[in-house]
PDB file of N, CA and C in Angstrom:
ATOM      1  N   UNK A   1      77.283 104.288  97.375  1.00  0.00           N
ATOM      2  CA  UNK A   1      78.103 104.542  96.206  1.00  0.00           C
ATOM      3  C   UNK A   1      78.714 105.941  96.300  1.00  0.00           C
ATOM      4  N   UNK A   2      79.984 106.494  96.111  1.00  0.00           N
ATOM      5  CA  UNK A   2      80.563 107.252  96.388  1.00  0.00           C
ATOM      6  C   UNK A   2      80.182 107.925  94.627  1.00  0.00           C
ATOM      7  N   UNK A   3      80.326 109.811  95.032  1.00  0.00           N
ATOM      8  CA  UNK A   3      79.692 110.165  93.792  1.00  0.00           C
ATOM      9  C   UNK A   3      80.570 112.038  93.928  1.00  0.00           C
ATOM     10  N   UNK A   4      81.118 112.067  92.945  1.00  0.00           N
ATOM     11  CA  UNK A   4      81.795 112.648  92.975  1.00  0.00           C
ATOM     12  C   UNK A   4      80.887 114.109  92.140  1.00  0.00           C
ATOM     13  N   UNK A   5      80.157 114.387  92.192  1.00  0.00           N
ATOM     14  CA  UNK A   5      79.537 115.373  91.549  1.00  0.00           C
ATOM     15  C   UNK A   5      79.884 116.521  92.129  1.00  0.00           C
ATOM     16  N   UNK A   6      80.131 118.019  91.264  1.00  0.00           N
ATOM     17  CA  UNK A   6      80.859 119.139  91.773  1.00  0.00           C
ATOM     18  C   UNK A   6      82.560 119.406  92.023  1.00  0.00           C
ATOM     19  N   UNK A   7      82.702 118.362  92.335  1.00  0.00           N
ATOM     20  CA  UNK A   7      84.124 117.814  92.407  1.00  0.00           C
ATOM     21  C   UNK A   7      84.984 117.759  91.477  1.00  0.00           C
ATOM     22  N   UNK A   8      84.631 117.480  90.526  1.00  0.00           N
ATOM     23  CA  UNK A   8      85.935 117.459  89.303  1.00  0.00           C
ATOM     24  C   UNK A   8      85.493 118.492  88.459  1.00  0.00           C
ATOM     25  N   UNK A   9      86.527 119.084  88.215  1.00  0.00           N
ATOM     26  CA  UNK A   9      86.576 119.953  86.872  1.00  0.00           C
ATOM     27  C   UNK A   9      88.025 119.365  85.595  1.00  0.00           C
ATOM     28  N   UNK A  10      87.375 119.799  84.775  1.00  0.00           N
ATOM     29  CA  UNK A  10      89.126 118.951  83.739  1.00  0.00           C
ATOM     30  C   UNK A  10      89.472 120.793  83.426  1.00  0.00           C
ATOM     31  N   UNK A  11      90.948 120.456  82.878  1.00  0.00           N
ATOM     32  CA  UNK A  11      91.745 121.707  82.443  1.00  0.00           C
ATOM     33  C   UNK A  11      92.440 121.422  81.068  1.00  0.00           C
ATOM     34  N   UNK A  12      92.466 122.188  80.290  1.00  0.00           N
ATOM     35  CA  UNK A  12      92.933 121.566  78.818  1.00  0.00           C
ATOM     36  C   UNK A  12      94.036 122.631  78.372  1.00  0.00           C
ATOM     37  N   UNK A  13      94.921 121.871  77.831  1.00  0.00           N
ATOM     38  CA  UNK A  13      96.250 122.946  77.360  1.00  0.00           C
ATOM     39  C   UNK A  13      96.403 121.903  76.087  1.00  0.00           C
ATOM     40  N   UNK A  14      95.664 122.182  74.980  1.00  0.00           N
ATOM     41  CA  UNK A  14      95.341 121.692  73.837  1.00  0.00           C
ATOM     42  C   UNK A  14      95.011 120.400  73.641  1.00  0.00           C
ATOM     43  N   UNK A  15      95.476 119.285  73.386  1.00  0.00           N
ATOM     44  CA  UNK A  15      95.324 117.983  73.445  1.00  0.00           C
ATOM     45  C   UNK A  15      95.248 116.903  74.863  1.00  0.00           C
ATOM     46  N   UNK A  16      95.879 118.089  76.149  1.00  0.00           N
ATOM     47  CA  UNK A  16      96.175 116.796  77.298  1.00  0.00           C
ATOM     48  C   UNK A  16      95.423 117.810  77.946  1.00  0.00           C
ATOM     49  N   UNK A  17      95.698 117.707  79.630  1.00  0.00           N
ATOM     50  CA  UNK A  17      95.439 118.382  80.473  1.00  0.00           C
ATOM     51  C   UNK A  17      95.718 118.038  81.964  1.00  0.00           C
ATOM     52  N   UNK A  18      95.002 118.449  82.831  1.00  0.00           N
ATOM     53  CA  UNK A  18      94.406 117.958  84.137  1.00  0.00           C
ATOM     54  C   UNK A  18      92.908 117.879  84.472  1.00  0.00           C
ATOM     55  N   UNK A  19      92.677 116.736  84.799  1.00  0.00           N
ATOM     56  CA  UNK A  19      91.168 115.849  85.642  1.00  0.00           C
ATOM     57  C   UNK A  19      91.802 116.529  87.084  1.00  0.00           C
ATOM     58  N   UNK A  20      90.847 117.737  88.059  1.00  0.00           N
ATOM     59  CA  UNK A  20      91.352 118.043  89.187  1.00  0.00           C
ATOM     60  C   UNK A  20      90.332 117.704  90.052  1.00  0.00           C
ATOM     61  N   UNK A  21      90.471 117.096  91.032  1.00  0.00           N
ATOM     62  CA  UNK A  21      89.190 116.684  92.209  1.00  0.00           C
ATOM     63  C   UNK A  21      89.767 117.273  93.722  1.00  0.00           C
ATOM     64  N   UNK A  22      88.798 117.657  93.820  1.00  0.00           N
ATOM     65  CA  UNK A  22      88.631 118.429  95.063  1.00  0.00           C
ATOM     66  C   UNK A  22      88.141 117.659  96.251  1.00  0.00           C
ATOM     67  N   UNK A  23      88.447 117.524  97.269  1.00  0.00           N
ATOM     68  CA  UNK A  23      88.628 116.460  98.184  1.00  0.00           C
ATOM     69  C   UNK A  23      88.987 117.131  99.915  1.00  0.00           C
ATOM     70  N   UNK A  24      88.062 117.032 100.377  1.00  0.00           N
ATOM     71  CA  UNK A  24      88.311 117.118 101.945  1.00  0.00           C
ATOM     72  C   UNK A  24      89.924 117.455 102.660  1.00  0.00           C
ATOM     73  N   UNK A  25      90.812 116.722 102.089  1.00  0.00           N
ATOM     74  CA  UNK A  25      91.564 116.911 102.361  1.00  0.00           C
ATOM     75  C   UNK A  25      92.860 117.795 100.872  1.00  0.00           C
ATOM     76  N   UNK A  26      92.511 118.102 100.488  1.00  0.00           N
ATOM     77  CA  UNK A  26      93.002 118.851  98.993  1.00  0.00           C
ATOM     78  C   UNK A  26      92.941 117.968  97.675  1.00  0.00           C
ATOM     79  N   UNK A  27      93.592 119.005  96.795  1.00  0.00           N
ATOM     80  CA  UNK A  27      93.260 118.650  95.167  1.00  0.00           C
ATOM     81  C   UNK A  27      94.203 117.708  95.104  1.00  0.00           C
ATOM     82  N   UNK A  28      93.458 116.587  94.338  1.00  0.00           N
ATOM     83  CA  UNK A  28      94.378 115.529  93.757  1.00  0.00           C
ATOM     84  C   UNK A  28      94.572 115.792  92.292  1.00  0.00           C
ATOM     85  N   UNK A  29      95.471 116.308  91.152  1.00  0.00           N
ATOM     86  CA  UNK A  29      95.650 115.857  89.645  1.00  0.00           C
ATOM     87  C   UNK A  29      95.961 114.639  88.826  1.00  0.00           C
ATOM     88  N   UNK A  30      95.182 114.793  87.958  1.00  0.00           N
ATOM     89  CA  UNK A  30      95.488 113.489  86.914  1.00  0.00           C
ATOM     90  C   UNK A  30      95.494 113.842  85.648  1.00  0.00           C
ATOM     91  N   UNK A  31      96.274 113.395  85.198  1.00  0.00           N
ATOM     92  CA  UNK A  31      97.094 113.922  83.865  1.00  0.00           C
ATOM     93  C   UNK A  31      95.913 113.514  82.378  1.00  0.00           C
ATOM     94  N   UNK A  32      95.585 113.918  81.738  1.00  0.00           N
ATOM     95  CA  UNK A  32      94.401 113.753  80.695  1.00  0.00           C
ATOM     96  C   UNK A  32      95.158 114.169  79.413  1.00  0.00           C
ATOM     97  N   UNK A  33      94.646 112.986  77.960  1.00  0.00           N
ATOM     98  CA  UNK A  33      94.909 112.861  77.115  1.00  0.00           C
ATOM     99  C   UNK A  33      94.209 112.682  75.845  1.00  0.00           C
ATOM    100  N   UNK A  34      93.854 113.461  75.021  1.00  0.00           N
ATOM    101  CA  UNK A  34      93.299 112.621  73.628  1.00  0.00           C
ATOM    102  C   UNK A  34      93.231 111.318  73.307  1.00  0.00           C
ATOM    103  N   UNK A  35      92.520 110.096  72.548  1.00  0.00           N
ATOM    104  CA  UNK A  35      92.753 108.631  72.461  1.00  0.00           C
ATOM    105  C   UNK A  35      93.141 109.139  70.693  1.00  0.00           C
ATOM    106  N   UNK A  36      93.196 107.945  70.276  1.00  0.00           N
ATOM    107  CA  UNK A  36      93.079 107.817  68.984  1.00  0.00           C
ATOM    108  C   UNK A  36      92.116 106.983  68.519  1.00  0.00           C
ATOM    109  N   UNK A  37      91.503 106.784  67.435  1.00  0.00           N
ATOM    110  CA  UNK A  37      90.349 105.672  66.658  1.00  0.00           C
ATOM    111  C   UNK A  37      89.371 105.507  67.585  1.00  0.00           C
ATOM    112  N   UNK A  38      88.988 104.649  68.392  1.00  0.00           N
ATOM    113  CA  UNK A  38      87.512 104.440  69.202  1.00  0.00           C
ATOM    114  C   UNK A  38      87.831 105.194  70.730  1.00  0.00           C
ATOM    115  N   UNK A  39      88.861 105.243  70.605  1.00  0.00           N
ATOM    116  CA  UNK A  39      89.878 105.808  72.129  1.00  0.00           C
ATOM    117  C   UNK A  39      89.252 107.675  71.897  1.00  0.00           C
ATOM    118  N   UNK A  40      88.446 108.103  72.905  1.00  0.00           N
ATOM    119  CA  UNK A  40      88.009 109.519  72.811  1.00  0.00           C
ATOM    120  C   UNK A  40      89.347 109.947  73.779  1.00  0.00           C
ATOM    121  N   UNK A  41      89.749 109.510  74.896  1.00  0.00           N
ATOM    122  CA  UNK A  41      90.389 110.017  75.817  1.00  0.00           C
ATOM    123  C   UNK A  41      91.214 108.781  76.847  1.00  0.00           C
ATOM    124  N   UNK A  42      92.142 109.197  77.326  1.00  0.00           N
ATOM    125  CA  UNK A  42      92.702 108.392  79.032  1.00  0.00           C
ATOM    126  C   UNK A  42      93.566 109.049  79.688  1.00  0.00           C
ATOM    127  N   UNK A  43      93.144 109.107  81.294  1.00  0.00           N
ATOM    128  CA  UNK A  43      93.300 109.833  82.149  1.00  0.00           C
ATOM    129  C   UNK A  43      93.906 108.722  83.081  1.00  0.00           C
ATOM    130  N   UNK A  44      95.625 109.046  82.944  1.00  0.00           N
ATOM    131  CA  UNK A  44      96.616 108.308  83.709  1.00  0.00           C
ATOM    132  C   UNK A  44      96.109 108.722  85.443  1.00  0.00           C
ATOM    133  N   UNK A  45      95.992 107.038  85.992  1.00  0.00           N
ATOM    134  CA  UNK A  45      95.734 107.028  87.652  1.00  0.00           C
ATOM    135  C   UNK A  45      96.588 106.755  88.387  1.00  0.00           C
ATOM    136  N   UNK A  46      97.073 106.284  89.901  1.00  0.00           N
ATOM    137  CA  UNK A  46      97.875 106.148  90.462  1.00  0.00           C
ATOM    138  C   UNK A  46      97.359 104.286  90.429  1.00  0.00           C
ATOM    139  N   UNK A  47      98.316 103.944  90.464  1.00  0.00           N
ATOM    140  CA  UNK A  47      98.335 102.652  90.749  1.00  0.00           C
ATOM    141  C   UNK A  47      98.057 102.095  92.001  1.00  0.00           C
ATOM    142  N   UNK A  48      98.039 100.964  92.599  1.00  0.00           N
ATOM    143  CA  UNK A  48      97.432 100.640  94.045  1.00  0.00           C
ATOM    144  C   UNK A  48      98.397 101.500  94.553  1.00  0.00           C
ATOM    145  N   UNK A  49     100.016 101.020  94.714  1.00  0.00           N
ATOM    146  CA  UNK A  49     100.811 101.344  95.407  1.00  0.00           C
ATOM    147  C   UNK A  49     100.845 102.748  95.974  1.00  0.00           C
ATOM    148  N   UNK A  50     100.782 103.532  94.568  1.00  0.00           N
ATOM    149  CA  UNK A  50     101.116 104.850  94.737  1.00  0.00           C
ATOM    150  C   UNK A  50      99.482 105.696  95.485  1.00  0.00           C
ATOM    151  N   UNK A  51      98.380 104.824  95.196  1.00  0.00           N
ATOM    152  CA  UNK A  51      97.412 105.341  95.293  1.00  0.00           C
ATOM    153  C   UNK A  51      97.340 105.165  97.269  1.00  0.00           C
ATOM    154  N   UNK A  52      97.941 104.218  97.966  1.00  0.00           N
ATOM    155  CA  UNK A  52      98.195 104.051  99.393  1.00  0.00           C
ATOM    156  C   UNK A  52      99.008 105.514  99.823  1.00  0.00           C
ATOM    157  N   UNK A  53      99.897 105.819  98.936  1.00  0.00           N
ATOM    158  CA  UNK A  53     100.895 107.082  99.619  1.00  0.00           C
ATOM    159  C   UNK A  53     100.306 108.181  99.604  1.00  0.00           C
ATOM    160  N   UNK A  54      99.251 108.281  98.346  1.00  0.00           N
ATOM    161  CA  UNK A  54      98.672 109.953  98.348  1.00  0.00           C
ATOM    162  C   UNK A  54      97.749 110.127  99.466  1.00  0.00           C
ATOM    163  N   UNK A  55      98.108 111.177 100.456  1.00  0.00           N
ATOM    164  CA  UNK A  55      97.197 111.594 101.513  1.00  0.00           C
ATOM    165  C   UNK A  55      95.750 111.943 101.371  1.00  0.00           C
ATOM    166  N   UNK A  56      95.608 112.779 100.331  1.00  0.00           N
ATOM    167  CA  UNK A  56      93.926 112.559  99.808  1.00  0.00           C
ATOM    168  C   UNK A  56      93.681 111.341  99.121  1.00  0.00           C
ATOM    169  N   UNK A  57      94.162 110.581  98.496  1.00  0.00           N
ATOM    170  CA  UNK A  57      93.300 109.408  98.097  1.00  0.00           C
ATOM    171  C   UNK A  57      93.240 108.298  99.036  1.00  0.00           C
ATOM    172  N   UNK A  58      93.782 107.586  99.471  1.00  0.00           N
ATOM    173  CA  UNK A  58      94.321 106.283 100.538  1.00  0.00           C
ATOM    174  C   UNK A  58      92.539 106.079 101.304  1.00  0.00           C
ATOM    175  N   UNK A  59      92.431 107.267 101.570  1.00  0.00           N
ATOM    176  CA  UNK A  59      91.116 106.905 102.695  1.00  0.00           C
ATOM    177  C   UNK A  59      89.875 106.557 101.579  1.00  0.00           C
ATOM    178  N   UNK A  60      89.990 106.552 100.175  1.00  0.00           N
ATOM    179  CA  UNK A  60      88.749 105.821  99.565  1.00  0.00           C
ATOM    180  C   UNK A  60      89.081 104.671  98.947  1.00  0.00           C
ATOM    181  N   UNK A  61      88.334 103.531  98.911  1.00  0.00           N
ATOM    182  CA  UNK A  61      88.717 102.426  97.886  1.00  0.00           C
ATOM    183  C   UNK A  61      88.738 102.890  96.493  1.00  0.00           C
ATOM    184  N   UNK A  62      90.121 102.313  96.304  1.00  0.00           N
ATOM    185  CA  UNK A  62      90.884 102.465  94.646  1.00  0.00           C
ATOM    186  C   UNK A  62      89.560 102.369  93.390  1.00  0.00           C
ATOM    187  N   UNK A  63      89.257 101.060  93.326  1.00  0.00           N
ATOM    188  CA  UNK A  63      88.351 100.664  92.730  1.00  0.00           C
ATOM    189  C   UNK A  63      86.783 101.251  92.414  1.00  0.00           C
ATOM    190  N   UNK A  64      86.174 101.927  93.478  1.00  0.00           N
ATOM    191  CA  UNK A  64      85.139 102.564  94.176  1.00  0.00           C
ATOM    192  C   UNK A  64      85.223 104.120  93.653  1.00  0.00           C
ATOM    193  N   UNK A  65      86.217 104.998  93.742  1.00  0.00           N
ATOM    194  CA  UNK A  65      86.722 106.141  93.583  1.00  0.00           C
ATOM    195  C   UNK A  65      86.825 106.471  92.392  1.00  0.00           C
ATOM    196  N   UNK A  66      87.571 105.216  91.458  1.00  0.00           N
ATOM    197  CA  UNK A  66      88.108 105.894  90.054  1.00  0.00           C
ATOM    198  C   UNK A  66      86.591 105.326  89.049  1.00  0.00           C
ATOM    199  N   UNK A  67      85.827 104.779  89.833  1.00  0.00           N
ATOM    200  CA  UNK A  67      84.317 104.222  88.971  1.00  0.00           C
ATOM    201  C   UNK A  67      83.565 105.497  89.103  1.00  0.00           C
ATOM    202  N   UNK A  68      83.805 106.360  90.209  1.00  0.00           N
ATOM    203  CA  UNK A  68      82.774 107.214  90.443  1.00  0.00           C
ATOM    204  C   UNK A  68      83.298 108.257  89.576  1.00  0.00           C
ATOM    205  N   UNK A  69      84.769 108.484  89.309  1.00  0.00           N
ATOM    206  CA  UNK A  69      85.470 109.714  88.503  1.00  0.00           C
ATOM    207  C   UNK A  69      85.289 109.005  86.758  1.00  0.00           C
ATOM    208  N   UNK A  70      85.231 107.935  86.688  1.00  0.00           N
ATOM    209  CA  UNK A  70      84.817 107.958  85.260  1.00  0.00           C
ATOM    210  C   UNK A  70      83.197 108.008  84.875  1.00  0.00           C
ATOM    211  N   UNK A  71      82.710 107.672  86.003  1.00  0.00           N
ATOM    212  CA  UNK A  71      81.230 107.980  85.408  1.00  0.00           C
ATOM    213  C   UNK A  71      81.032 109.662  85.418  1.00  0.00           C
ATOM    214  N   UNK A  72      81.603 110.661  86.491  1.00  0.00           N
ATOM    215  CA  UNK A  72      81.401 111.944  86.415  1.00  0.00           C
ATOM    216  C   UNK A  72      81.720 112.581  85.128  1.00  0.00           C
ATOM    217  N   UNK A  73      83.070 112.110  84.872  1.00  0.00           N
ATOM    218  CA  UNK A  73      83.885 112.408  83.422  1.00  0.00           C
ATOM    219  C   UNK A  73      83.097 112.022  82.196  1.00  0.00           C
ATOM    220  N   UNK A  74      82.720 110.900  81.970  1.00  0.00           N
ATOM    221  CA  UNK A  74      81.994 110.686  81.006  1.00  0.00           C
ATOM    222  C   UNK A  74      80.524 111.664  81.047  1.00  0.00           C
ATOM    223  N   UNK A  75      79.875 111.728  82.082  1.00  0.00           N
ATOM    224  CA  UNK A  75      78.540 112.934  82.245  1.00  0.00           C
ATOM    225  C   UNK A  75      79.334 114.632  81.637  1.00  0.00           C
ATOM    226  N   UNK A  76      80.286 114.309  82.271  1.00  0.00           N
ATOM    227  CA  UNK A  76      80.810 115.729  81.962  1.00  0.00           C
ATOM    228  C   UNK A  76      81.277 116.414  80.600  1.00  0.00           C
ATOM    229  N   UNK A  77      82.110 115.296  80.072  1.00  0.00           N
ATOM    230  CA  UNK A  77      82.921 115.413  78.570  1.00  0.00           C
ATOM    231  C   UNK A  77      82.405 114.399  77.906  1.00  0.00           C
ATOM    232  N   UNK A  78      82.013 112.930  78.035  1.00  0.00           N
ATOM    233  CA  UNK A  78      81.617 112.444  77.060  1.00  0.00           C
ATOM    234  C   UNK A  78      80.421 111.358  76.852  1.00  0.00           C
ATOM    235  N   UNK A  79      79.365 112.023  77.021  1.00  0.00           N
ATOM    236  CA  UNK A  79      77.918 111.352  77.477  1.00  0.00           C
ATOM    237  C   UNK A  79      77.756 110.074  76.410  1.00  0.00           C
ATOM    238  N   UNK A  80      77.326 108.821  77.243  1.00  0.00           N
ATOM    239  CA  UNK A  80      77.368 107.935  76.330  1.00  0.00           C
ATOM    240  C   UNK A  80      78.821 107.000  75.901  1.00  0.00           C
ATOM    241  N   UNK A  81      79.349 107.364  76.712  1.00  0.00           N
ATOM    242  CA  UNK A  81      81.318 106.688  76.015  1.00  0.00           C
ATOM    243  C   UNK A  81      80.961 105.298  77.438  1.00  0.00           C
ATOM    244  N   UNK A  82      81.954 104.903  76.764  1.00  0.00           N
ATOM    245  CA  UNK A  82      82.036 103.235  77.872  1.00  0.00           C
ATOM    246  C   UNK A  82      83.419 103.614  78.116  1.00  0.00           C
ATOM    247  N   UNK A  83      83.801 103.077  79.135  1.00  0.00           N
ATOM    248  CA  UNK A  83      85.149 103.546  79.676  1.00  0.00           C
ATOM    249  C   UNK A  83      85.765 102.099  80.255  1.00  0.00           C
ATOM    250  N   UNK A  84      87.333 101.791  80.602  1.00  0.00           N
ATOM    251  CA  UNK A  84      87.723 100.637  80.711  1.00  0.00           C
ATOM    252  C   UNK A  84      88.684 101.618  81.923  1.00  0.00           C
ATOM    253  N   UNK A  85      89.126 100.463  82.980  1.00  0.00           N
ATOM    254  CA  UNK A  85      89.659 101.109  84.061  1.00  0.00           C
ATOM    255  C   UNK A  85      90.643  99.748  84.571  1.00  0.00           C
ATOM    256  N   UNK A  86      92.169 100.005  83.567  1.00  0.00           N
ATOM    257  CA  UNK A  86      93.407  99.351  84.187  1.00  0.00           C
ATOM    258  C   UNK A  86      93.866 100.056  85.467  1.00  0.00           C
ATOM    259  N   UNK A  87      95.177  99.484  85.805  1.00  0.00           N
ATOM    260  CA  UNK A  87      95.750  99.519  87.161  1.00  0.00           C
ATOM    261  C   UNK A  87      96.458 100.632  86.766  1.00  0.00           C
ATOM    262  N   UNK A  88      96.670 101.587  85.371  1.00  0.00           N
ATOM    263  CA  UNK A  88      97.387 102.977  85.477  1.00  0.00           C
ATOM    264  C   UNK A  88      96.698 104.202  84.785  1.00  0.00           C
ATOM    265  N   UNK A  89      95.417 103.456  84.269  1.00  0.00           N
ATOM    266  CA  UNK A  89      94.708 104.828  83.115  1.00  0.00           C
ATOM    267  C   UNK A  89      93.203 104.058  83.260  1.00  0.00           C
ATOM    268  N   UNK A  90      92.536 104.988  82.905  1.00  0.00           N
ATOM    269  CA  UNK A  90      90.819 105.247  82.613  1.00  0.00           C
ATOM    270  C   UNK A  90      90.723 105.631  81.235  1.00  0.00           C
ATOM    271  N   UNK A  91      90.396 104.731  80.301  1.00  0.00           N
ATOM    272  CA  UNK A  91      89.987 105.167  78.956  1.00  0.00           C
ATOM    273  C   UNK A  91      88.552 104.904  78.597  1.00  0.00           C
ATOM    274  N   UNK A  92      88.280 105.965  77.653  1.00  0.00           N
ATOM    275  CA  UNK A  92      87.062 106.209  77.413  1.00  0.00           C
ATOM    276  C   UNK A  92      86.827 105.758  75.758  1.00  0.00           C
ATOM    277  N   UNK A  93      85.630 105.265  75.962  1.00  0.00           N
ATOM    278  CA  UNK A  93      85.902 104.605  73.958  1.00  0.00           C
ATOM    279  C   UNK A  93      84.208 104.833  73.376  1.00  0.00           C
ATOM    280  N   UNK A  94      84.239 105.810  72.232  1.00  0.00           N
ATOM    281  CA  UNK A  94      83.119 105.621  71.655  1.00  0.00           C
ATOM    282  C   UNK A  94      82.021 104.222  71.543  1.00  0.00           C
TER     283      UNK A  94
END
Protein backbone atom coordinates (compact mmCIF):
# COMPACT_ATOMS: atom_id res chain seq x y z
CA UNK A 1 0.00 0.00 0.00
CA UNK A 2 1.52 3.18 -1.01
CA UNK A 3 1.56 5.79 2.02
CA UNK A 4 2.24 9.05 1.67
CA UNK A 5 3.24 10.19 5.18
CA UNK A 6 5.63 13.37 5.45
CA UNK A 7 4.79 14.13 2.05
CA UNK A 8 1.96 16.38 1.95
CA UNK A 9 1.64 19.52 3.55
CA UNK A 10 -1.73 21.79 2.63
CA UNK A 11 -1.31 25.76 2.21
CA UNK A 12 -4.30 28.02 2.93
CA UNK A 13 -4.99 31.56 1.51
CA UNK A 14 -8.32 31.79 3.43
CA UNK A 15 -10.99 29.49 2.23
CA UNK A 16 -8.98 27.44 -0.73
CA UNK A 17 -5.46 26.62 -1.05
CA UNK A 18 -2.83 24.06 -2.13
CA UNK A 19 -2.58 20.06 -1.07
CA UNK A 20 1.47 20.02 -2.07
CA UNK A 21 3.19 16.46 -2.30
CA UNK A 22 6.54 15.99 -2.55
CA UNK A 23 7.62 13.26 -4.78
CA UNK A 24 10.93 11.80 -6.06
CA UNK A 25 10.64 13.39 -8.92
CA UNK A 26 9.14 17.06 -7.73
CA UNK A 27 6.09 18.82 -6.20
CA UNK A 28 2.87 18.05 -7.60
CA UNK A 29 -0.20 20.89 -6.53
CA UNK A 30 -3.76 20.46 -6.00
CA UNK A 31 -6.01 23.08 -5.67
CA UNK A 32 -8.12 22.82 -2.09
CA UNK A 33 -11.46 24.16 -1.13
CA UNK A 34 -14.01 24.63 1.72
CA UNK A 35 -17.37 22.18 1.19
CA UNK A 36 -20.56 23.42 2.27
CA UNK A 37 -23.29 21.43 4.73
CA UNK A 38 -21.76 17.78 5.31
CA UNK A 39 -19.02 18.76 2.56
CA UNK A 40 -15.85 19.82 5.13
CA UNK A 41 -13.61 20.18 2.00
CA UNK A 42 -12.57 19.00 -1.98
CA UNK A 43 -9.38 18.90 -3.39
CA UNK A 44 -9.66 19.13 -7.34
CA UNK A 45 -7.38 15.96 -9.00
CA UNK A 46 -6.14 15.36 -12.37
CA UNK A 47 -8.24 13.17 -14.19
CA UNK A 48 -6.91 9.79 -15.80
CA UNK A 49 -5.92 11.64 -18.87
CA UNK A 50 -4.22 14.46 -17.46
CA UNK A 51 -2.95 12.35 -14.60
CA UNK A 52 -0.81 10.08 -17.66
CA UNK A 53 0.92 13.59 -18.76
CA UNK A 54 2.13 14.77 -15.30
CA UNK A 55 5.78 13.56 -15.01
CA UNK A 56 5.58 13.05 -11.24
CA UNK A 57 2.36 11.35 -11.12
CA UNK A 58 2.05 8.76 -14.28
CA UNK A 59 4.53 6.30 -12.52
CA UNK A 60 1.82 5.61 -9.57
CA UNK A 61 -1.62 4.09 -10.03
CA UNK A 62 -4.35 6.87 -10.20
CA UNK A 63 -6.58 5.05 -7.96
CA UNK A 64 -3.81 3.76 -5.37
CA UNK A 65 -2.19 7.35 -4.99
CA UNK A 66 -5.21 9.61 -4.51
CA UNK A 67 -6.55 6.75 -1.62
CA UNK A 68 -3.30 7.16 0.04
CA UNK A 69 -3.54 11.30 -0.23
CA UNK A 70 -7.02 11.22 1.16
CA UNK A 71 -6.38 9.05 3.95
CA UNK A 72 -3.10 11.34 4.84
CA UNK A 73 -5.41 14.48 4.46
CA UNK A 74 -8.07 13.31 6.46
CA UNK A 75 -5.19 12.21 9.46
CA UNK A 76 -3.94 15.54 8.85
CA UNK A 77 -7.00 18.12 8.67
CA UNK A 78 -9.85 16.06 9.30
CA UNK A 79 -9.71 12.96 11.62
CA UNK A 80 -12.69 10.88 11.31
CA UNK A 81 -14.29 12.52 7.85
CA UNK A 82 -15.21 9.80 5.09
CA UNK A 83 -14.10 11.02 1.88
CA UNK A 84 -15.56 10.13 -1.76
CA UNK A 85 -13.01 10.06 -4.71
CA UNK A 86 -14.59 11.05 -8.42
CA UNK A 87 -12.58 11.19 -11.62
CA UNK A 88 -11.86 15.23 -10.81
CA UNK A 89 -12.07 15.95 -6.86
CA UNK A 90 -11.62 14.16 -3.38
CA UNK A 91 -14.30 15.28 -1.01
CA UNK A 92 -14.37 14.95 2.44
CA UNK A 93 -17.84 14.77 4.39
CA UNK A 94 -18.52 14.86 8.08
Amino acid sequence: MLRLSGRVRVTSQGRSGDVVITLPDGDVRFWWEFGGGDCIAIVQVPDAQQWAKKAPLHPYPRHEFLEALAAELSAQQCPGATHSISETFIAFYR
